[in-house]
N, C-alpha and C. Protein backbone atom coordinates (compact mmCIF):
# COMPACT_ATOMS: atom_id res chain seq x y z
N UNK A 1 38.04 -3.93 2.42
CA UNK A 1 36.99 -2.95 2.59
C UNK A 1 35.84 -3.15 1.61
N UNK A 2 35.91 -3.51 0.39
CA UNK A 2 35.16 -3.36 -0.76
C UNK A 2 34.14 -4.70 -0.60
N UNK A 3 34.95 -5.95 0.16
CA UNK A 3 34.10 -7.04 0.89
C UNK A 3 33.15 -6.80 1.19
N UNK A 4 33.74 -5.86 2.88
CA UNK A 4 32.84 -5.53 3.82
C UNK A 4 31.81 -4.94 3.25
N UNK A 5 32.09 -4.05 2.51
CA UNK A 5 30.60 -3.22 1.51
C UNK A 5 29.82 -4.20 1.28
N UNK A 6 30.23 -4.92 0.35
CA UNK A 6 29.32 -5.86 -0.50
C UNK A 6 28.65 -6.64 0.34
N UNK A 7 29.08 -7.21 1.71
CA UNK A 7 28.62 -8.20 2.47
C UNK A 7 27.54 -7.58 2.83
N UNK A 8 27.93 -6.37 3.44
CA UNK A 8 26.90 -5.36 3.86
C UNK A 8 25.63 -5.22 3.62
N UNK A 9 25.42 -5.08 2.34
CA UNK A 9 24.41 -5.03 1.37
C UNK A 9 23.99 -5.67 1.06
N UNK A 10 24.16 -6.93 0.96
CA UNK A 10 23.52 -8.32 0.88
C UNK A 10 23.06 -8.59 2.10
N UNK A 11 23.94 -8.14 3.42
CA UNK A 11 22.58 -8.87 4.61
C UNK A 11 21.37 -7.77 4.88
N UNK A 12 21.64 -6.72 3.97
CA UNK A 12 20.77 -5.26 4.86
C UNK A 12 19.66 -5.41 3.92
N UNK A 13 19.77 -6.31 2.37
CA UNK A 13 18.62 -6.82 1.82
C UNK A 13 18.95 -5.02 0.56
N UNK A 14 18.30 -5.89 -0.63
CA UNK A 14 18.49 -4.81 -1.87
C UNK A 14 17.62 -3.38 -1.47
N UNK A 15 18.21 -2.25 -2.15
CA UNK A 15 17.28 -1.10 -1.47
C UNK A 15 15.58 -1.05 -2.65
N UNK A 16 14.46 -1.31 -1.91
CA UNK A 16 13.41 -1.34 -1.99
C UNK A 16 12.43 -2.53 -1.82
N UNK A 17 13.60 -3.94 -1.85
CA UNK A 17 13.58 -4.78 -1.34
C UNK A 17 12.88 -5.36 -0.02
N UNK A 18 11.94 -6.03 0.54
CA UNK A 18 11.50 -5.87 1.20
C UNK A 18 12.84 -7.03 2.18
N UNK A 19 12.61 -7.29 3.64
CA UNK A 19 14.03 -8.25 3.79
C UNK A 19 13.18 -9.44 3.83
N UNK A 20 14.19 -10.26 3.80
CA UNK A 20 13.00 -12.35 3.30
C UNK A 20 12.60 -12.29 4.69
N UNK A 21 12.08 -13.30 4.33
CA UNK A 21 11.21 -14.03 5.70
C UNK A 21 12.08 -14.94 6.33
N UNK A 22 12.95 -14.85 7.16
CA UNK A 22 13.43 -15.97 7.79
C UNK A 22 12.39 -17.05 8.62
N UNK A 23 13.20 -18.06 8.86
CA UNK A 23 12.54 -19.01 10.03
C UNK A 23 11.91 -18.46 11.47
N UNK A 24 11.11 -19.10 11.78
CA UNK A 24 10.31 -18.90 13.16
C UNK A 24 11.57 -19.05 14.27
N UNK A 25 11.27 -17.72 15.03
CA UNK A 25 12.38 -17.62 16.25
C UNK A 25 13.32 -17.18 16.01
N UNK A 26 14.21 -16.86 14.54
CA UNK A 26 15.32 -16.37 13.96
C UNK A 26 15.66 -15.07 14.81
N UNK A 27 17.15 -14.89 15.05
CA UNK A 27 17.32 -13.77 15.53
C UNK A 27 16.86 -12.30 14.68
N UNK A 28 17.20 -10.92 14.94
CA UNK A 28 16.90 -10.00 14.23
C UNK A 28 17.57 -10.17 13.22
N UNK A 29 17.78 -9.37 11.95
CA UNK A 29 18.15 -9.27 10.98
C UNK A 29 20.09 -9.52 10.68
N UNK A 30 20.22 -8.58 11.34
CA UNK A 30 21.58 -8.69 11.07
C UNK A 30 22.15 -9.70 12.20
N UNK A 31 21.89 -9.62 13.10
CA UNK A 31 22.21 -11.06 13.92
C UNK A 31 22.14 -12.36 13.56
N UNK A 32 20.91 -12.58 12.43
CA UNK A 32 20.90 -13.41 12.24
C UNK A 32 22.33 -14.17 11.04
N UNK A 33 22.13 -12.93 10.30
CA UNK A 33 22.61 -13.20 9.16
C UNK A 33 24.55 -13.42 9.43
N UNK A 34 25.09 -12.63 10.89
CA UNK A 34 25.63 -12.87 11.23
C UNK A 34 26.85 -14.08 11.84
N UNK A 35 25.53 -14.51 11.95
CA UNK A 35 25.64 -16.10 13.13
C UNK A 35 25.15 -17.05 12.48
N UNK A 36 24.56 -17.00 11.06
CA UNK A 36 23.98 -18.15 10.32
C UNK A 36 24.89 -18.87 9.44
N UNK A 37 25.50 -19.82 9.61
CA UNK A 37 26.87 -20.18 8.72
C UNK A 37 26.18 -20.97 7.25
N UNK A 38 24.98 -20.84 7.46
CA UNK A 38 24.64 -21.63 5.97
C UNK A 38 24.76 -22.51 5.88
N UNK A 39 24.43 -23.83 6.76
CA UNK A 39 24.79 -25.24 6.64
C UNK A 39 24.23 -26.22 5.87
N UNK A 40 22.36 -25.27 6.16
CA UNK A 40 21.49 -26.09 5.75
C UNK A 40 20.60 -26.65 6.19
N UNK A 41 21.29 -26.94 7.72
CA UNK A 41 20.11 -28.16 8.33
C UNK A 41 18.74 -27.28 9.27
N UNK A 42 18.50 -26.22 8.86
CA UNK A 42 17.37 -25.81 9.40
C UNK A 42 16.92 -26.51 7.98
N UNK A 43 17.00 -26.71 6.69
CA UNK A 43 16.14 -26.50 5.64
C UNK A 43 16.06 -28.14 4.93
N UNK A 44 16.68 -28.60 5.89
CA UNK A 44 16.85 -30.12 5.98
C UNK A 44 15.61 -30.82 6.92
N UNK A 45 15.50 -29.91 7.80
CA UNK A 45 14.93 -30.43 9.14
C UNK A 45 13.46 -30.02 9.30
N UNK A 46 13.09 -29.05 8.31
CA UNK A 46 11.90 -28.62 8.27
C UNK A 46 11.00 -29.66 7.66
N UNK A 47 9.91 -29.79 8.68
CA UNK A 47 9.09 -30.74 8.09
C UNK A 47 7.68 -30.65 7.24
N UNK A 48 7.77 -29.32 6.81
CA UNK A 48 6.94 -29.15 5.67
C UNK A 48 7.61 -28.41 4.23
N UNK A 49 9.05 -28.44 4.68
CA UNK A 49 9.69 -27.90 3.33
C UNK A 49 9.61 -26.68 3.24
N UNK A 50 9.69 -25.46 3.90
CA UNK A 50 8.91 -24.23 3.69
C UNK A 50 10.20 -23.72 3.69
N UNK A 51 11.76 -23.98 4.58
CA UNK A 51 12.97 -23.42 4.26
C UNK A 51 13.37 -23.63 3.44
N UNK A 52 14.02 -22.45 2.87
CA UNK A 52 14.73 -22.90 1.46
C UNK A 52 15.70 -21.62 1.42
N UNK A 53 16.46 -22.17 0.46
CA UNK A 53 18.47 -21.36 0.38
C UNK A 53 17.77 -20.15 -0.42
N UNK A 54 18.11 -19.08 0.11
CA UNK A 54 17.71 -17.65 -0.15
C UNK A 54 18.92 -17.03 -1.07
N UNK A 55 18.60 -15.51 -0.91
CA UNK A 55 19.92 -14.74 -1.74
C UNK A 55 21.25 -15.15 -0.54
N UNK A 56 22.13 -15.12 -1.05
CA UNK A 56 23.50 -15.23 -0.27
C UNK A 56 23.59 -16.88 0.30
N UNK A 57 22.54 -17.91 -0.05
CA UNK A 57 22.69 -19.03 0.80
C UNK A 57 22.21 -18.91 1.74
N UNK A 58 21.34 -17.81 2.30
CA UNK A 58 20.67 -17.82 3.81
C UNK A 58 19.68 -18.85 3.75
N UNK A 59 19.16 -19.02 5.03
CA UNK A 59 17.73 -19.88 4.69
C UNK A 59 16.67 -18.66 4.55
N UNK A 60 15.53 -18.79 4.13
CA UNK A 60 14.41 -18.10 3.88
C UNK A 60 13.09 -18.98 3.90
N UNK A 61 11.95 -18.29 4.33
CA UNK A 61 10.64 -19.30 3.98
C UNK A 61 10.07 -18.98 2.87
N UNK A 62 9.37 -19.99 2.69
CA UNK A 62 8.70 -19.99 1.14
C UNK A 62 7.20 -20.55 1.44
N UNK A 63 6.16 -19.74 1.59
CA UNK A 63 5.13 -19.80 1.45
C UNK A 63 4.28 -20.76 0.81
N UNK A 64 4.82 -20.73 -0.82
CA UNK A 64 4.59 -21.32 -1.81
C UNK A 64 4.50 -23.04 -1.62
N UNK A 65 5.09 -23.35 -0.62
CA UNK A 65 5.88 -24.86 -0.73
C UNK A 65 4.65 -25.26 0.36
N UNK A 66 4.24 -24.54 0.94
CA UNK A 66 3.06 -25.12 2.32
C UNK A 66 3.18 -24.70 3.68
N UNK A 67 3.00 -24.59 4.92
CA UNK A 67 2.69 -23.58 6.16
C UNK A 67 4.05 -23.89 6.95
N UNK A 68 4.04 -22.91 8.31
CA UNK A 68 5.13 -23.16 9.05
C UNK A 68 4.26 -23.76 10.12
N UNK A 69 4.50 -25.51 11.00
CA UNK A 69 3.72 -25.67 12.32
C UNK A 69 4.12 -25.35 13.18
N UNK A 70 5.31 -24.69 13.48
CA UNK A 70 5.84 -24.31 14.48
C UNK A 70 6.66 -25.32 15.29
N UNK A 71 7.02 -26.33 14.78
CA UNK A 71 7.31 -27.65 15.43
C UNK A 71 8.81 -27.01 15.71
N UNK A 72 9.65 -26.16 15.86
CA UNK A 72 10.50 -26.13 16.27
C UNK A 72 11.62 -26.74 15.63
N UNK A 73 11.98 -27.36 14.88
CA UNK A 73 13.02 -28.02 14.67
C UNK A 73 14.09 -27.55 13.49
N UNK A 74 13.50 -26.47 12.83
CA UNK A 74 14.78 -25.31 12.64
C UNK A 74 15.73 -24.97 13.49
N UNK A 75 14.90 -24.73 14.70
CA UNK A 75 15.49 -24.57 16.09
C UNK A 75 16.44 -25.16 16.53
N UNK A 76 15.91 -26.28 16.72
CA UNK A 76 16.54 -27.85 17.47
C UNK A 76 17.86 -27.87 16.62
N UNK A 77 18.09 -27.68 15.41
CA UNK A 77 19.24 -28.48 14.42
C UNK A 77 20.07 -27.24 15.05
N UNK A 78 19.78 -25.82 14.73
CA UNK A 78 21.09 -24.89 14.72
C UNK A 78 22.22 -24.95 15.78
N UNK A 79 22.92 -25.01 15.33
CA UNK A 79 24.32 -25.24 16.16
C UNK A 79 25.38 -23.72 16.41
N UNK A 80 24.15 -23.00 15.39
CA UNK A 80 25.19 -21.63 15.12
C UNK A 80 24.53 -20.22 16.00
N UNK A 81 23.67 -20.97 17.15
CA UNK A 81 22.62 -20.07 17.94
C UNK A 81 22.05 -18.68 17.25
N UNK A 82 21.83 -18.93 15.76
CA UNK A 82 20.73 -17.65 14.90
C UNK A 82 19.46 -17.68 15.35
N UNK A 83 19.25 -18.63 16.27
CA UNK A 83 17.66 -17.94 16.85
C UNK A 83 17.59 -18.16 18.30
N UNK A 84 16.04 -17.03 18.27
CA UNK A 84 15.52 -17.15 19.79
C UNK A 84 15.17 -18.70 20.51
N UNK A 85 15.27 -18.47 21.95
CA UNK A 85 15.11 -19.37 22.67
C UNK A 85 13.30 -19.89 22.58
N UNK A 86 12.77 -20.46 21.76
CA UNK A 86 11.51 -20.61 21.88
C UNK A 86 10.40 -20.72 23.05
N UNK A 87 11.53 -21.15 23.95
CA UNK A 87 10.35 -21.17 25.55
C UNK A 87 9.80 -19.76 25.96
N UNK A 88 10.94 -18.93 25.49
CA UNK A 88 10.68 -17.44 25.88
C UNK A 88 10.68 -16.24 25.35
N UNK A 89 9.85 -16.79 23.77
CA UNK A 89 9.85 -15.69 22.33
C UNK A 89 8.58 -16.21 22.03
N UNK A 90 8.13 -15.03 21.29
CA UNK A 90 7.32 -15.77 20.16
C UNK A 90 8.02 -16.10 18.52
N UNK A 91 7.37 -16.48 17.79
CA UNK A 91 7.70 -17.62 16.69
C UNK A 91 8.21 -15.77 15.55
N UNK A 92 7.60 -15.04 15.88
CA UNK A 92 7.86 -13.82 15.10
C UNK A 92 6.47 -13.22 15.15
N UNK A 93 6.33 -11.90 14.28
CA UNK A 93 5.49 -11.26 14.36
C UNK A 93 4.80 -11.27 13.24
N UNK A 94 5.23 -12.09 12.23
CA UNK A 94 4.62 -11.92 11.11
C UNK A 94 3.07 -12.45 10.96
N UNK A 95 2.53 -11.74 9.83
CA UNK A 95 0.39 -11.65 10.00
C UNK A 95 0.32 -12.04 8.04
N UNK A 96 -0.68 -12.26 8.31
CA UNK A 96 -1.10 -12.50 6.53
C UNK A 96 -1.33 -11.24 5.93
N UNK A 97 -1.08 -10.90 5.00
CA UNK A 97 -1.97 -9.72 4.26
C UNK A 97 -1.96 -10.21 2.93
N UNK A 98 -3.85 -9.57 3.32
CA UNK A 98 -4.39 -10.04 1.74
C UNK A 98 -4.80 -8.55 0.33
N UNK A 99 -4.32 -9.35 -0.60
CA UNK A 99 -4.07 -8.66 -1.92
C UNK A 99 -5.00 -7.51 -2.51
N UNK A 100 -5.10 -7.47 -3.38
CA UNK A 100 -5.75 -6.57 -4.30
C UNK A 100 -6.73 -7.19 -5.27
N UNK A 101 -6.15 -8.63 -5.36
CA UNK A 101 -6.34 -9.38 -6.90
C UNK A 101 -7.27 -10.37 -6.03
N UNK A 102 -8.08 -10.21 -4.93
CA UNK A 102 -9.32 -11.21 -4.33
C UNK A 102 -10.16 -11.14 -4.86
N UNK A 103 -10.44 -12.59 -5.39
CA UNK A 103 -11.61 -13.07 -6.30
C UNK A 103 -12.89 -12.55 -5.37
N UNK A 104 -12.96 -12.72 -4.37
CA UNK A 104 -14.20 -12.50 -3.54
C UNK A 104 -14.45 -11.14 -3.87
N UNK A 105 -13.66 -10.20 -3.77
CA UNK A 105 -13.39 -9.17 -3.88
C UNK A 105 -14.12 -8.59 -5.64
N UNK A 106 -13.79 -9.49 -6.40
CA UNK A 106 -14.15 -9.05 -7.93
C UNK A 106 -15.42 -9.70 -8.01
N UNK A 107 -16.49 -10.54 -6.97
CA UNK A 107 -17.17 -10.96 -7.15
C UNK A 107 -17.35 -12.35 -7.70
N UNK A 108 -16.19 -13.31 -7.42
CA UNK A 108 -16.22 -14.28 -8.00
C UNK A 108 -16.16 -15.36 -6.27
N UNK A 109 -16.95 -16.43 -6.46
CA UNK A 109 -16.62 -17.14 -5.19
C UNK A 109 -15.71 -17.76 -4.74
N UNK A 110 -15.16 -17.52 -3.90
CA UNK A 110 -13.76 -18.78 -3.20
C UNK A 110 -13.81 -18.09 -2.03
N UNK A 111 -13.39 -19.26 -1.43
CA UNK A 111 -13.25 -19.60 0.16
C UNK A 111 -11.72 -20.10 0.59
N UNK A 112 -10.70 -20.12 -0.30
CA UNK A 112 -10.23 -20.90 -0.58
C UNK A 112 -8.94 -21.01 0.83
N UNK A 113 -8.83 -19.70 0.83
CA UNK A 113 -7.76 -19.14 2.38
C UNK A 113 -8.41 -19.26 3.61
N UNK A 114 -9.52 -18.79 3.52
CA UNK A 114 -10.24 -19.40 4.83
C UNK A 114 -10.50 -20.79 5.04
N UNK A 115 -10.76 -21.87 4.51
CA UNK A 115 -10.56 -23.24 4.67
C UNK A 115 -8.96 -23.45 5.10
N UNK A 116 -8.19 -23.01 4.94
CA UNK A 116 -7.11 -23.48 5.11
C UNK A 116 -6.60 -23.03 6.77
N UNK A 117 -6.93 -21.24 6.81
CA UNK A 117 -7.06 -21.33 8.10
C UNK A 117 -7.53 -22.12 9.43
N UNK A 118 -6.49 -22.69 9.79
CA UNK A 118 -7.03 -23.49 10.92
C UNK A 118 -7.40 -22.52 12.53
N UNK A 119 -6.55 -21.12 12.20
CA UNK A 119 -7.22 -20.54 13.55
C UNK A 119 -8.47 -19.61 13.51
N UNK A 120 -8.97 -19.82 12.22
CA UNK A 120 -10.17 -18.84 12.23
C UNK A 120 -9.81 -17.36 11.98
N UNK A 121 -8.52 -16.83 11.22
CA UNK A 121 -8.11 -15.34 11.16
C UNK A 121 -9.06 -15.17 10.11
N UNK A 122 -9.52 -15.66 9.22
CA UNK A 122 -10.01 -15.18 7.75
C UNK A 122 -11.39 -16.11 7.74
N UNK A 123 -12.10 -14.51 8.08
CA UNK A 123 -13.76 -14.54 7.95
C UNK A 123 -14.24 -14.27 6.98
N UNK A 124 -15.75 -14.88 6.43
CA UNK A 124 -15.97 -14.53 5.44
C UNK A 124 -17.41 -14.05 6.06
N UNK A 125 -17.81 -12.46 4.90
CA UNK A 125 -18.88 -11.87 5.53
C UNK A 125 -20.07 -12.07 4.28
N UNK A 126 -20.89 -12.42 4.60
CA UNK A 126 -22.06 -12.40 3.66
C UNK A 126 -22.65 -11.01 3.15
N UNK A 127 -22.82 -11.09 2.24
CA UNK A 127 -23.80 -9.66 1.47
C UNK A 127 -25.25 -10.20 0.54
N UNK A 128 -26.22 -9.49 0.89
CA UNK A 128 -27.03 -10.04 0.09
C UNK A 128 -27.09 -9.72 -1.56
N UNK A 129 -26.34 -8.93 -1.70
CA UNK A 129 -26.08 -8.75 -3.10
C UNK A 129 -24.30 -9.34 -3.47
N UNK A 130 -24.02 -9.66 -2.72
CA UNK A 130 -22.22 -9.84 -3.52
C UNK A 130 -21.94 -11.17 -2.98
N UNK A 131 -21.28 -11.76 -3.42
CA UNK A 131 -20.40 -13.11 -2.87
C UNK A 131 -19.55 -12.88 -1.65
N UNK A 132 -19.51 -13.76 -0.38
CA UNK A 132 -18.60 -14.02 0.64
C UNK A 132 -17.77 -12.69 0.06
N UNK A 133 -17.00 -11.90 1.17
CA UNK A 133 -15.57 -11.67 0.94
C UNK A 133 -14.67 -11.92 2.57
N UNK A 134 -13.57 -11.86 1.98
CA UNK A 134 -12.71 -12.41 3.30
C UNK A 134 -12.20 -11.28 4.21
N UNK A 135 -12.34 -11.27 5.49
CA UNK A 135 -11.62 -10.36 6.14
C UNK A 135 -10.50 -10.78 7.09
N UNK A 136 -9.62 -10.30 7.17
CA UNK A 136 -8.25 -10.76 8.44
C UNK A 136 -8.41 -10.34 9.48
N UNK A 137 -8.21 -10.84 10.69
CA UNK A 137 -8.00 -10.74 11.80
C UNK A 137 -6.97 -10.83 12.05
N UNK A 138 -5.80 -9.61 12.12
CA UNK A 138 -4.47 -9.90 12.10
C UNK A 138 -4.33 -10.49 14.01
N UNK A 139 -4.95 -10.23 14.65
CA UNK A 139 -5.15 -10.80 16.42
C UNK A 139 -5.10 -11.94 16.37
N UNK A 140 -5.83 -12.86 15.52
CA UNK A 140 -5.61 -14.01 15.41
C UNK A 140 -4.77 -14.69 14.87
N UNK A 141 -4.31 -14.06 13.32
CA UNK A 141 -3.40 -14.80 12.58
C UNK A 141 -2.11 -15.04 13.36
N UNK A 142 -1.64 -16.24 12.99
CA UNK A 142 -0.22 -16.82 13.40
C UNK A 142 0.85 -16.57 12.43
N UNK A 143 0.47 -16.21 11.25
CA UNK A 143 1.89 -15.97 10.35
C UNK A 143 1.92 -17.09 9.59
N UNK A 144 1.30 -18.14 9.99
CA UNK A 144 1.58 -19.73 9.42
C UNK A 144 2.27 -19.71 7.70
N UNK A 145 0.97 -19.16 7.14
CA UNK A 145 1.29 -18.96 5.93
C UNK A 145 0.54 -20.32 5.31
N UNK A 146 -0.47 -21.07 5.83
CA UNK A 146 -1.26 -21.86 5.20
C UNK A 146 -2.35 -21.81 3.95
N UNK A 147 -2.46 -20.01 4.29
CA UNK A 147 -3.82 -19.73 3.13
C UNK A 147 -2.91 -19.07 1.90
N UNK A 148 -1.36 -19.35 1.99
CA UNK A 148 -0.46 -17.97 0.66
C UNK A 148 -0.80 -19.65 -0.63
N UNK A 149 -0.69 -20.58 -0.10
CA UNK A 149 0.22 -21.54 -1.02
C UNK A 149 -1.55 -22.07 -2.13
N UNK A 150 -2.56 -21.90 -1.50
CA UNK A 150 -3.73 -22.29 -1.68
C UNK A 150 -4.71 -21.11 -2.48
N UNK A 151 -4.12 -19.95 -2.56
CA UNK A 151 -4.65 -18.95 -3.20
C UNK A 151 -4.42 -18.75 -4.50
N UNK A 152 -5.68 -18.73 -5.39
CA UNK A 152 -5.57 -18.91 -6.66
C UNK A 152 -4.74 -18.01 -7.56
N UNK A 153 -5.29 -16.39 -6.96
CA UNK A 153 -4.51 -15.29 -7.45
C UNK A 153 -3.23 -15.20 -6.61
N UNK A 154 -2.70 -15.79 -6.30
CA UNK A 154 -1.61 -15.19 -4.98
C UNK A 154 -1.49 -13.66 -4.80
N UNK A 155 -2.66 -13.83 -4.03
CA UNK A 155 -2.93 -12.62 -3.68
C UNK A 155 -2.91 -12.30 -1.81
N UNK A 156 -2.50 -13.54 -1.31
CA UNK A 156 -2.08 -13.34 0.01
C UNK A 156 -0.20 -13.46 0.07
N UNK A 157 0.47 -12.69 1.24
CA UNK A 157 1.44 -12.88 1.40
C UNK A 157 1.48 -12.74 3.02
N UNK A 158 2.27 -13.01 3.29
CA UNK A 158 3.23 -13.42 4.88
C UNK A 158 4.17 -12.10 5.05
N UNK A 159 3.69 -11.18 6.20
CA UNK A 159 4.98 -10.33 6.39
C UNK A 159 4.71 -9.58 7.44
N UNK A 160 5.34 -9.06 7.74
CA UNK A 160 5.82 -7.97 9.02
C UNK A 160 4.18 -6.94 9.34
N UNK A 161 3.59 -6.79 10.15
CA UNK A 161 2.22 -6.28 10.39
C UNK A 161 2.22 -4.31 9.64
């Protein structure tokens, strides 16, 4: 019984905790964590390095390390069916949100998340008195997570809308 607790609580994520970011297509939460035997080879197979061994040995993404392309092949490796069928899901719902600590924002210039955006979510608006600042288009954003790893303040993060 005292297992089951503990297991419990480790997949339901610490209380205030926000829960990690799994891989693109991952089942829901506890399904996932269910059916995920921890092998590895999603975090093997990723070809920008962005999986990586979380609390409990799960996989988790990591922003920090560089974007998700969606290439599927987290997918492709699992043998332990923890995710959606990609032909007939989307990749997840996750959107960028940006910080508090934006240089644009304090008046200092960078562009630095919007260059990285390749779909155009993060506009920058001109003022004739202030420097660029950036705005999101969460409609557009993909979740990628291309503009978290490139931000000076890390002041962007990847998460749930």
């Amino acid at each position: 019984m005292a297992v089951d607790a503990s297991r419990r609580a480790l997949l339901q994520g610490r209380p205030g905790r926000p829960l990690p970011l799994r891989p693109p297509w991952a089942e829901a939460e506890p399904r996932f964590t269910s059916r995920c035997t921890r092998c590895t080879a999603c975090m093997e197979a990723c070809e920008t390095g962005i999986i990586v061994r979380g609390d409990g040995g799960f996989p988790e993404v990591d922003f920090q390390r560089g974007e998700c392309t969606f290439c599927q092949a987290c997918v492709d490796v699992c043998e332990a069916s923890a995710f959606h069928d990609p032909e007939h899901s989307s990749p997840w719902s996750y959107v960028a949100k940006l910080g508090d600590r934006c240089l644009g924002r304090d008046g200092v210039y960078c562009r630095s998340c919007g260059e990285s955006c390749e779909v155009g979510a993060i506009r920058f608006f001109f003022n004739a008195h202030r420097v660029p600042e950036p705005e999101l288009d969460t409609t557009l954003c993909t979740g990628c997570g291309a503009c978290v790893a490139g931000c000076p303040t890390q002041t962007l993060s990847v998460g749930r809308p």
